[in-house]
Protein backbone atom coordinates (compact mmCIF):
# COMPACT_ATOMS: atom_id res chain seq x y z
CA UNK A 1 -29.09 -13.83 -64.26
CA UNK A 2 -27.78 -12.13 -60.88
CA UNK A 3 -24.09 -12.61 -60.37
CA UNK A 4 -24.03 -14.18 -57.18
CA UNK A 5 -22.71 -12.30 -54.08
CA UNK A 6 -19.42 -13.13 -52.51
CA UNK A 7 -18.73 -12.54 -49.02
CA UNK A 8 -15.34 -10.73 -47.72
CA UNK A 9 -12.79 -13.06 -46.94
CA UNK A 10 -12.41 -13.12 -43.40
CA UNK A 11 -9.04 -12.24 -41.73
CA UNK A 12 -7.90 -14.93 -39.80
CA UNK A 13 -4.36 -16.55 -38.36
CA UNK A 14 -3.25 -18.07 -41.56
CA UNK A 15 -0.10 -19.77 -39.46
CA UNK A 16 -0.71 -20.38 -35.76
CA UNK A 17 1.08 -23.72 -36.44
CA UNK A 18 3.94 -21.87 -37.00
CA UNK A 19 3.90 -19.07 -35.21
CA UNK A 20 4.08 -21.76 -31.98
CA UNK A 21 6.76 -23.70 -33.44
CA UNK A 22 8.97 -20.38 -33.91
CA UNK A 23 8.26 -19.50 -30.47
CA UNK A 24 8.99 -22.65 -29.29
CA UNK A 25 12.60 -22.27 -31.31
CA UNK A 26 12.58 -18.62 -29.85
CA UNK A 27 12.55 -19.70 -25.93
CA UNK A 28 14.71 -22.98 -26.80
CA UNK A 29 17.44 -20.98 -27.97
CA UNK A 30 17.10 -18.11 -25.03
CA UNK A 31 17.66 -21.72 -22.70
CA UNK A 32 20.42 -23.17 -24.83
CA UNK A 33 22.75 -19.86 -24.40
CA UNK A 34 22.31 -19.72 -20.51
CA UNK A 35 25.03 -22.84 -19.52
CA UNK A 36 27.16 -20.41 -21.94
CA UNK A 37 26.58 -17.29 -19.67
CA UNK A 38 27.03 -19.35 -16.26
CA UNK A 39 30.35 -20.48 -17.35
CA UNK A 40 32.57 -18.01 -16.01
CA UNK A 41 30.71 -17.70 -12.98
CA UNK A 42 31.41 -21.15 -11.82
CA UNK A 43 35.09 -19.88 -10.66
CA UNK A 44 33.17 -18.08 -8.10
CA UNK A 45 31.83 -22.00 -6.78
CA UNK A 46 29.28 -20.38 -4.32
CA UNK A 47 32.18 -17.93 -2.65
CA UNK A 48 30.22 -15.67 -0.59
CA UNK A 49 27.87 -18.69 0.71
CA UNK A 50 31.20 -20.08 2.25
CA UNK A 51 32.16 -17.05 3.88
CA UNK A 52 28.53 -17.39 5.24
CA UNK A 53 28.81 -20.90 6.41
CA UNK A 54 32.39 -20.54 7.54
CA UNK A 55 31.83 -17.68 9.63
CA UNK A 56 28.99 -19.16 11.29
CA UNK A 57 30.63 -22.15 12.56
CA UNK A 58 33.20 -19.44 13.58
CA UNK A 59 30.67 -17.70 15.67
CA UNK A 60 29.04 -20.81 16.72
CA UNK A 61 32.36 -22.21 18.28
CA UNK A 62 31.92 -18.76 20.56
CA UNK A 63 34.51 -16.40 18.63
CA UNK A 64 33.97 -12.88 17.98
CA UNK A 65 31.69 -12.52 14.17
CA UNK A 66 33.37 -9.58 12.71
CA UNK A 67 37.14 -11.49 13.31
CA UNK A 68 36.37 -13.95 11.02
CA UNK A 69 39.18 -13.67 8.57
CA UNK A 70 39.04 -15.35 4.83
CA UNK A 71 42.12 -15.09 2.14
CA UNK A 72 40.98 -14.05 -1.06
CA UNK A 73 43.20 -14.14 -4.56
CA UNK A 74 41.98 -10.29 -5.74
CA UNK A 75 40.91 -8.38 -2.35
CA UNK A 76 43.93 -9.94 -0.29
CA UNK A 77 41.76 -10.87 2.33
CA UNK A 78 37.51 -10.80 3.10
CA UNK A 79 35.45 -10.72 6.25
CA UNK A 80 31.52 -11.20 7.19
CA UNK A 81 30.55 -7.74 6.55
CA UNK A 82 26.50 -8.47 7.01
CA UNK A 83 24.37 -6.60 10.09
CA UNK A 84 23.92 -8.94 13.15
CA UNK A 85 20.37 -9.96 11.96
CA UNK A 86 21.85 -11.30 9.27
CA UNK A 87 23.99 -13.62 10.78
CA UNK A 88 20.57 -14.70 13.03
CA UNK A 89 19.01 -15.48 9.54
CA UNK A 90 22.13 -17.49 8.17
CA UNK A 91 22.81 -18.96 11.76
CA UNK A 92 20.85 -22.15 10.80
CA UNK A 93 22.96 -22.99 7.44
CA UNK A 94 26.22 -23.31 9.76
CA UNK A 95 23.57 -26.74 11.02
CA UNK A 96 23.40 -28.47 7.56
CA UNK A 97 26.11 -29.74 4.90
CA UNK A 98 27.32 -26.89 2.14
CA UNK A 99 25.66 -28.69 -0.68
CA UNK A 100 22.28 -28.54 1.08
CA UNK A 101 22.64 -25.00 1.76
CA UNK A 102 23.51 -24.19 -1.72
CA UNK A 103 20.62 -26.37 -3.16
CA UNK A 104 18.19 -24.12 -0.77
CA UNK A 105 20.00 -21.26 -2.09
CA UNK A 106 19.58 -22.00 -5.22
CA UNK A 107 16.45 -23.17 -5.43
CA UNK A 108 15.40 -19.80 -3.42
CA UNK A 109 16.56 -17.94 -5.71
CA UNK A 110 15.53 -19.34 -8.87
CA UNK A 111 11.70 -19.23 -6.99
CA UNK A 112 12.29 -15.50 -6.34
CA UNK A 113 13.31 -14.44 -10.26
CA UNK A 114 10.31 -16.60 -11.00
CA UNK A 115 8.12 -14.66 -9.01
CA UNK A 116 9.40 -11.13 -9.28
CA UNK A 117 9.65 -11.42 -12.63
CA UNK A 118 5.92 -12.45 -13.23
CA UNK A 119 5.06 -9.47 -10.79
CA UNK A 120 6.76 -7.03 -13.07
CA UNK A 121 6.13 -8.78 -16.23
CA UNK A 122 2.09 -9.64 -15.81
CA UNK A 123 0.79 -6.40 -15.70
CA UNK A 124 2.58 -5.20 -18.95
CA UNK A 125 1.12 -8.82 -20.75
CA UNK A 126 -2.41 -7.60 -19.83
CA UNK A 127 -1.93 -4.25 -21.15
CA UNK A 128 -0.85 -5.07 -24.30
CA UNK A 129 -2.79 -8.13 -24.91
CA UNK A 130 0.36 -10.66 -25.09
CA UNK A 131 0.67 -14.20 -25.20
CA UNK A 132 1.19 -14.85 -21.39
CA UNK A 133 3.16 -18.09 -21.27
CA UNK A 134 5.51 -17.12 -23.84
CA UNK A 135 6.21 -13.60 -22.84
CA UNK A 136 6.66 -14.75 -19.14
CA UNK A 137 8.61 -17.84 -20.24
CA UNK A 138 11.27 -15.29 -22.27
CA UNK A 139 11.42 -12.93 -19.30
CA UNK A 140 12.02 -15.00 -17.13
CA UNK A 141 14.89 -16.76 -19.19
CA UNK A 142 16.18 -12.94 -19.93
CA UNK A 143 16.52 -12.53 -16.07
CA UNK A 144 18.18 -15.16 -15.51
CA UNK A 145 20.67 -14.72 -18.19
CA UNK A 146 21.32 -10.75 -16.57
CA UNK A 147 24.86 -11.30 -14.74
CA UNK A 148 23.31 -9.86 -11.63
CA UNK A 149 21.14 -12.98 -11.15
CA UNK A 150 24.35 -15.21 -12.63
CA UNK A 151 26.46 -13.27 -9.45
CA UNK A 152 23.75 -13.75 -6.98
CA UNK A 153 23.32 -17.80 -7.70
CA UNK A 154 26.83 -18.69 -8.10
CA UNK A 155 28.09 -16.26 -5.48
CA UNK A 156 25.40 -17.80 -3.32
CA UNK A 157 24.16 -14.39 -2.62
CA UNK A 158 21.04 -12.97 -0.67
CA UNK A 159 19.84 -10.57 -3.02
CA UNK A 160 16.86 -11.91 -4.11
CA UNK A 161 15.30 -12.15 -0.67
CA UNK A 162 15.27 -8.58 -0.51
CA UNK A 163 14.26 -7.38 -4.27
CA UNK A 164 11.19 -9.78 -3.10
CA UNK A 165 10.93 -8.12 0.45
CA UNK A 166 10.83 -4.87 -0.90
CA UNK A 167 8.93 -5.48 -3.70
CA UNK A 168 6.06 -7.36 -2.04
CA UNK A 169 6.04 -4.28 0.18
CA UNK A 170 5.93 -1.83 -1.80
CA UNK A 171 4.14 -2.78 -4.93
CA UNK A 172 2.89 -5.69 -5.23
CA UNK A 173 1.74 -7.53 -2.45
CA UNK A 174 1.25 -5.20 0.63
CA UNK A 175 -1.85 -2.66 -0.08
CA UNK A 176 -0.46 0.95 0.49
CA UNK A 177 -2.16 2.12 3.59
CA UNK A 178 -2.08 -1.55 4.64
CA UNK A 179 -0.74 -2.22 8.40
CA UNK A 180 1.86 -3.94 7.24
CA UNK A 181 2.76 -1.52 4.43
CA UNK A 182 6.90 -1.25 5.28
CA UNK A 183 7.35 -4.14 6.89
CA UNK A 184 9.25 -6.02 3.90
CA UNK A 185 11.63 -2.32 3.65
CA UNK A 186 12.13 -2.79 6.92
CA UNK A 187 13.33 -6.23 7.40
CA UNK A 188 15.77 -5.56 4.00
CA UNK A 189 17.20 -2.91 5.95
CA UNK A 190 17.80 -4.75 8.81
CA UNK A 191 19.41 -7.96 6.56
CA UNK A 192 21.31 -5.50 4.15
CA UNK A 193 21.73 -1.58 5.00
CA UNK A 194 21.15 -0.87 1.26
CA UNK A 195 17.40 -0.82 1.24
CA UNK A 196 17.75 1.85 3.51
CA UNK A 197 17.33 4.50 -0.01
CA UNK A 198 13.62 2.83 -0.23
CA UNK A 199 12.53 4.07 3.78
CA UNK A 200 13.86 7.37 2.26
CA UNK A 201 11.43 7.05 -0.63
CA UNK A 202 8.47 6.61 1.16
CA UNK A 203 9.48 9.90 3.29
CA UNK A 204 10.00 11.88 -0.12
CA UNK A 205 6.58 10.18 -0.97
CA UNK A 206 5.32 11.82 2.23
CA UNK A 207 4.11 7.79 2.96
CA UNK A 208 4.84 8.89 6.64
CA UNK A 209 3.07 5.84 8.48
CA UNK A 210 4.95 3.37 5.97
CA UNK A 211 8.18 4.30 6.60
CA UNK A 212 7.45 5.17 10.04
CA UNK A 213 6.50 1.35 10.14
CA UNK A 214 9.53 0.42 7.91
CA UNK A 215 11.79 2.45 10.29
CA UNK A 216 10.58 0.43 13.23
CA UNK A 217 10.66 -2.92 12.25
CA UNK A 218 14.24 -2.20 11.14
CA UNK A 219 14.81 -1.13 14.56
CA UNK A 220 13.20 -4.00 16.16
CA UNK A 221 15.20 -6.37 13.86
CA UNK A 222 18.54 -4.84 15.03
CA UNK A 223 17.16 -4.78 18.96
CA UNK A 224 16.68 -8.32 18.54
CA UNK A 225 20.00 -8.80 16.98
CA UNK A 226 21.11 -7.19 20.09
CA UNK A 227 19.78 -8.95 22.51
CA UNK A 228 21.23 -12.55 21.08
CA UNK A 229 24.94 -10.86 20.23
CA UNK A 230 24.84 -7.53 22.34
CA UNK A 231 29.23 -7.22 21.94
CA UNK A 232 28.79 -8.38 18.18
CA UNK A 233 26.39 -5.82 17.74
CA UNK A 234 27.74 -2.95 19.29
CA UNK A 235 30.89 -3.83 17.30
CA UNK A 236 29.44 -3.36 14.02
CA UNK A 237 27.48 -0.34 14.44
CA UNK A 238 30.10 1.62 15.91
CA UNK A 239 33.14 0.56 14.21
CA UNK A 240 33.02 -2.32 11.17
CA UNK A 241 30.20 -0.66 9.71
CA UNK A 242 32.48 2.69 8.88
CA UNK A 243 35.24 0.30 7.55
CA UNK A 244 34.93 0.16 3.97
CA UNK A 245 38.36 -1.39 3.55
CA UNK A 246 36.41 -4.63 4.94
CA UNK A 247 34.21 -5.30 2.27
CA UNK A 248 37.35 -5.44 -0.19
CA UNK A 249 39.07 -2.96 -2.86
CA UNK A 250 36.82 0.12 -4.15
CA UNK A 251 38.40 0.38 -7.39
CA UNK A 252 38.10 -2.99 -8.45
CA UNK A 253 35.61 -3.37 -11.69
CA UNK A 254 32.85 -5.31 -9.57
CA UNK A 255 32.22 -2.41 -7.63
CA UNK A 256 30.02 -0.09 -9.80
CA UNK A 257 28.75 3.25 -7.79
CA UNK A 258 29.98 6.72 -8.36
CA UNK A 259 32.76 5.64 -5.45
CA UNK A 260 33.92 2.99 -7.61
CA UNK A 261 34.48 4.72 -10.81
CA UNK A 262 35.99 7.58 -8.70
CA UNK A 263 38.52 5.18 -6.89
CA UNK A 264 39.22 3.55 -10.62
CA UNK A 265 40.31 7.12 -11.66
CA UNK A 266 42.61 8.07 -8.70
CA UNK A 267 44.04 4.62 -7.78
CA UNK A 268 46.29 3.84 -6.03
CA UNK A 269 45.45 7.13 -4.20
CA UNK A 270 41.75 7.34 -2.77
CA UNK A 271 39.43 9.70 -4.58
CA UNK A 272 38.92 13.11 -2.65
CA UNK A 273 35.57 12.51 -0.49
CA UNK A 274 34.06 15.88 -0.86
CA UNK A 275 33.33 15.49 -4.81
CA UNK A 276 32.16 12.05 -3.82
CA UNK A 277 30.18 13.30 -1.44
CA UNK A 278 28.70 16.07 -3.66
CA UNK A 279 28.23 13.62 -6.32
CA UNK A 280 26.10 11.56 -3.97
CA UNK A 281 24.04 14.90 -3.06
CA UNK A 282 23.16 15.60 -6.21
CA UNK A 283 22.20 12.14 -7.57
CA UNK A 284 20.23 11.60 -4.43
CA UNK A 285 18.27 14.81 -4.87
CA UNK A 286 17.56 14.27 -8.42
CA UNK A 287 17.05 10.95 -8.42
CA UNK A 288 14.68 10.25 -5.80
CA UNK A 289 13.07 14.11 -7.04
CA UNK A 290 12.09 12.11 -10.25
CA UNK A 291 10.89 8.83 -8.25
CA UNK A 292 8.47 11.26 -6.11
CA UNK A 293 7.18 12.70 -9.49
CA UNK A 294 7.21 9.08 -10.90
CA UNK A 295 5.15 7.87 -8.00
CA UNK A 296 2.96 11.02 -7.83
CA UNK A 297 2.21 10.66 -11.23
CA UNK A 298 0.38 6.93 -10.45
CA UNK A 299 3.88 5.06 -11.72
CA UNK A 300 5.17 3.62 -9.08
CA UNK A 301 7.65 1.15 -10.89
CA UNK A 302 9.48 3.54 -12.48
CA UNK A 303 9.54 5.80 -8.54
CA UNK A 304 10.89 2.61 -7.36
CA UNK A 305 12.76 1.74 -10.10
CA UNK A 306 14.78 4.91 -9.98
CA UNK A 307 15.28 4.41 -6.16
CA UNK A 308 17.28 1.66 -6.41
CA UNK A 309 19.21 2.80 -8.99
CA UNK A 310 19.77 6.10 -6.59
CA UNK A 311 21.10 3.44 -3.94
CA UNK A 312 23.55 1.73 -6.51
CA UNK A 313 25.44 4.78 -7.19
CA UNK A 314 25.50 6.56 -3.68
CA UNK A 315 26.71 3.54 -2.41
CA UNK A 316 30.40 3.26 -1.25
CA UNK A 317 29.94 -0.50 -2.82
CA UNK A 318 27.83 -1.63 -5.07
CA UNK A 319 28.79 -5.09 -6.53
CA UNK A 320 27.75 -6.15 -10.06
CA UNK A 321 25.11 -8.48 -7.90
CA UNK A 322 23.38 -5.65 -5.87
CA UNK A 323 21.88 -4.07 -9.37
CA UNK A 324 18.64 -5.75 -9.63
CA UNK A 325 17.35 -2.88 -10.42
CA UNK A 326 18.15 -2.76 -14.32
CA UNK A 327 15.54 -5.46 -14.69
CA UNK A 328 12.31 -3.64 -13.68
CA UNK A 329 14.17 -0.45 -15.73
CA UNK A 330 14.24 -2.84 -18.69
CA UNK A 331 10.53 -3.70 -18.20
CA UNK A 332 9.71 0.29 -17.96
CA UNK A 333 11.07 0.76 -20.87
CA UNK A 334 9.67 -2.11 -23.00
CA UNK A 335 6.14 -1.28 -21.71
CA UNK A 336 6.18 2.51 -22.79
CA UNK A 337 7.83 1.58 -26.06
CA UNK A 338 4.78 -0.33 -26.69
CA UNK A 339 2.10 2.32 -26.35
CA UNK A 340 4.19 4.63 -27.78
CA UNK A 341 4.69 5.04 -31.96
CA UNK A 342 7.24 5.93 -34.35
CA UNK A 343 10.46 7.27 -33.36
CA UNK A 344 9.36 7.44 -29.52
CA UNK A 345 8.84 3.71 -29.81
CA UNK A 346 12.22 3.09 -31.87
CA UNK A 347 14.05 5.02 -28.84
CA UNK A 348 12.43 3.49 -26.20
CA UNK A 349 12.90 0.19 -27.91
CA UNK A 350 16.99 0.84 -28.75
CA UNK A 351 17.83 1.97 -25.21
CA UNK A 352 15.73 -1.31 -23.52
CA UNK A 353 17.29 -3.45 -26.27
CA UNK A 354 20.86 -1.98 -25.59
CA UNK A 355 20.67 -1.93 -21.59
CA UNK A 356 19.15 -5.35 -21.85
CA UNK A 357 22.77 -6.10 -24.15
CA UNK A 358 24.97 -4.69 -21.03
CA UNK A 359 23.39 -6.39 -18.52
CA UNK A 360 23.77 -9.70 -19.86
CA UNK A 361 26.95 -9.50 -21.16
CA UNK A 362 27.95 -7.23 -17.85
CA UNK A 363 30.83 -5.59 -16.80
CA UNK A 364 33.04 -8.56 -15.07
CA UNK A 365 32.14 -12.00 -16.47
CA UNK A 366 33.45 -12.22 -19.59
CA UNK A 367 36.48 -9.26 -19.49
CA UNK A 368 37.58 -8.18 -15.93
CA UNK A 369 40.07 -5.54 -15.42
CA UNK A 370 40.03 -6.14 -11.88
CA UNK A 371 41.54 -3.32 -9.84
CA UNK A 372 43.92 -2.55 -12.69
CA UNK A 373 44.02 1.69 -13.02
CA UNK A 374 41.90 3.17 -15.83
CA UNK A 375 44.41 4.65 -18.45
CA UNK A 376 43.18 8.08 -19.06
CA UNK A 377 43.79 8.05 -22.51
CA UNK A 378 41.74 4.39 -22.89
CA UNK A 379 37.79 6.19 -23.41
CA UNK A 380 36.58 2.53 -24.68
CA UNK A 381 37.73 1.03 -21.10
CA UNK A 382 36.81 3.72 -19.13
CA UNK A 383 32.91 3.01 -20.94
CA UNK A 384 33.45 -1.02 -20.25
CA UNK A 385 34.69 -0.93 -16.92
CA UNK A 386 31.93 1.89 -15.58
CA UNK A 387 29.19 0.36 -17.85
CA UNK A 388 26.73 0.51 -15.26
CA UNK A 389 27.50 3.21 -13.63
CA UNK A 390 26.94 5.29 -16.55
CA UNK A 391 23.39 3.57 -17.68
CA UNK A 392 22.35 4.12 -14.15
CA UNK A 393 22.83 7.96 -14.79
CA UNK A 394 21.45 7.76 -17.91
CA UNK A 395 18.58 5.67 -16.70
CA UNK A 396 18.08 8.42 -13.98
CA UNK A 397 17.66 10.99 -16.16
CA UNK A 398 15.73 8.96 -19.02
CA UNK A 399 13.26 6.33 -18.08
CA UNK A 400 10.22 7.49 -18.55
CA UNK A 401 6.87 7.97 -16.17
CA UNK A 402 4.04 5.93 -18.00
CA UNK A 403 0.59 7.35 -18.03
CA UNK A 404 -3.08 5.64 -17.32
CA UNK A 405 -1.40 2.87 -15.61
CA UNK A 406 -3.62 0.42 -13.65
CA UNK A 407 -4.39 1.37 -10.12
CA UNK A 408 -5.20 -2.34 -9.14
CA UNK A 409 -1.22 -2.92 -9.91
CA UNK A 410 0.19 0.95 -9.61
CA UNK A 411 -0.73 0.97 -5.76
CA UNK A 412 1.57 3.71 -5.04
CA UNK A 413 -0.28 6.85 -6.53
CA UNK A 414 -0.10 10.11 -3.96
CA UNK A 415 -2.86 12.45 -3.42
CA UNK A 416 -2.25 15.53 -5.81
């Protein structure tokens, strides 16, 4: 008698039960730390919002912007330090009551890490065949928990209308040789002076009509500006804007760029300006060399990725806020880990793992030095207080240009 044939077992999820339940645990426990992480931040009770607000009703009761005048415990005293257009944008806060403006604040914000973060996150979930909700619900919860985005909300900061300005514009949302293609760049400029670096990136792109366009609608913005608060405006372009003893002490800890770490060194004394200066030559060049090759290469992330970082450190000030841009780094470096194997993977994964580490523990929140002088003999502080300066530099020379990458997403490829 034949022995009867017995099919192959067939290879399915033995456990999706719990393979749900532990991801469930997974993003429960990722929400359970974050009131942990927001504690220290709540000291800061929406600070720079109420500079905002104050100085508004200052220069709505006719007074000059740039005299408003607010004591602070660590910098001795703060100002509004914003571009004119700014103040048109915040103008209408000065109209409601604080907690309303820091509810739309808030809320803002938290829509704009939503969104960004699903932009970044999204493409590298398709790639890799992940489980969408989950992996978007984690990175989300990660970005939150990055003290950048714990400065920004409980500062009361603007950041996040810009990361999504220039973002939109430049990756995501805007097609390249759209019309409106550096219109978002432009309009960040105009709000903030720091995405200025990115109309530079589009020229070392050779994307002349986008930052042509980007160019003038920063322009426009400013004329505008202009034409509400003409003595206002010619104030800060020719004389508040050169004053960096406005926007507070360079060599306290929250201020991480190359300028920072230099004052930290030298203070009290001022660090000399010429190695700053051809520190900030050299970084520029490389850095935004790398982002041209990044972009030319079809990965546009990691181009604009490195941009930002290029503004963080040539920037007189940089506060722990401003640097957004170790979350798309972060995201760079996760997705190449993935299609890469063996010890290229296990590198990849350490240094996302570790930055990812830095960034939420960060560099003021927990352990702040304030403008206390680096002891040259103290390596370990040195490392903690100019934490991300030194993973910018290291990001700047490491993180990696991705191959094959979609062109539907990657919009940013240049013709060879």
């Amino acid at each position: 008698m034949p022995a009867e044939s017995v099919a192959p077992p067939t290879v399915t999820d033995d456990d999706p039960g719990g393979r749900t339940v532990r991801r469930i645990v997974a993003v429960l426990a990722l929400a359970a730390v974050l009131p942990a992480l927001y504690l220290p931040g709540l000291v800061h009770d929406f600070f720079d919002l109420k500079i905002y607000m104050r100085a508004m009703d200052w220069w709505a009761a006719g007074n000059p912007l740039y005299d408003y005048v607010q004591p602070d415990r660590v910098q001795g005293v703060l100002y509004f330090t914003y571009p004119p257009f700014s103040a048109l944008l915040l103008w209408p806060f000065s109209l409601v009551k604080l907690g309303t403006a820091v509810a739309a604040f808030t809320v803002l914000t938290l829509v704009g890490v939503v969104v960004t973060t699903r932009w970044l996150v999204d493409p590298v979930i398709t790639r890799h065949h992940l489980p969408r909700a989950f992996t978007l619900t984690v990175a989300v919860l990660l970005v939150l928990a990055v003290e950048s985005t714990r400065e920004t909300i409980t500062f009361g900061q603007i950041n996040m209308l810009l990361v999504v300005l220039i973002l939109a514009d430049l990756l995501f949302v805007v097609p390249r040789n759209g019309r409106w293609a550096g219109v978002g760049v432009g309009l960040a400029t105009a709000l903030k002076l720091f995405p200025g670096i990115f109309i530079v990136y589009l020229l070392v792109c050779r994307r002349w009509r986008a930052a042509a366009v980007a160019s003038a609608t920063a322009a426009a913005a400013t004329l505008v500006a202009a034409a509400v608060a003409p003595r206002d405006s010619w104030r800060f372009w020719t004389h508040e804007l050169w004053d960096t003893e406005r926007v507070g002490r360079t060599d306290y800890t929250g201020n991480q760029s190359l300028f920072g770490l230099l004052s930290r060194l030298t203070a009290p004394q001022e660090p000399e300006r010429l190695i700053w200066l051809a520190l900030v030559v050299l970084v520029t060049g490389y850095g935004l060399w790398r982002a041209a090759r990044a972009a030319r290469a079809g990965d546009a992330l990691t181009g604009l990725t490195l941009t930002g970082l290029v503004g963080a450190l040539v920037s007189p000030i940089t506060w722990t806020h401003h640097i957004y841009w170790f979350v798309p780094a972060v995201v760079v470096l996760v997705d190449a880990a993935l299609a890469a194997s063996g010890g290229e993977r296990r590198r990849l994964l350490t240094a996302a793992v570790g930055t990812t580490a830095v960034i939420v523990y960060g560099v003021v929140s927990f352990q702040d030095w304030g403008t206390a002088q680096v002891p040259t003999d103290s390596v370990g502080e040195f490392l903690v207080r100019n934490a991300y300066v030194l993973i910018s530099l290291l990001l700047l020379v490491g993180l990696p240009v991705r191959t094959g990458m979609d062109r539907t997403v990657q919009t940013d490829r240049l013709p060879e």
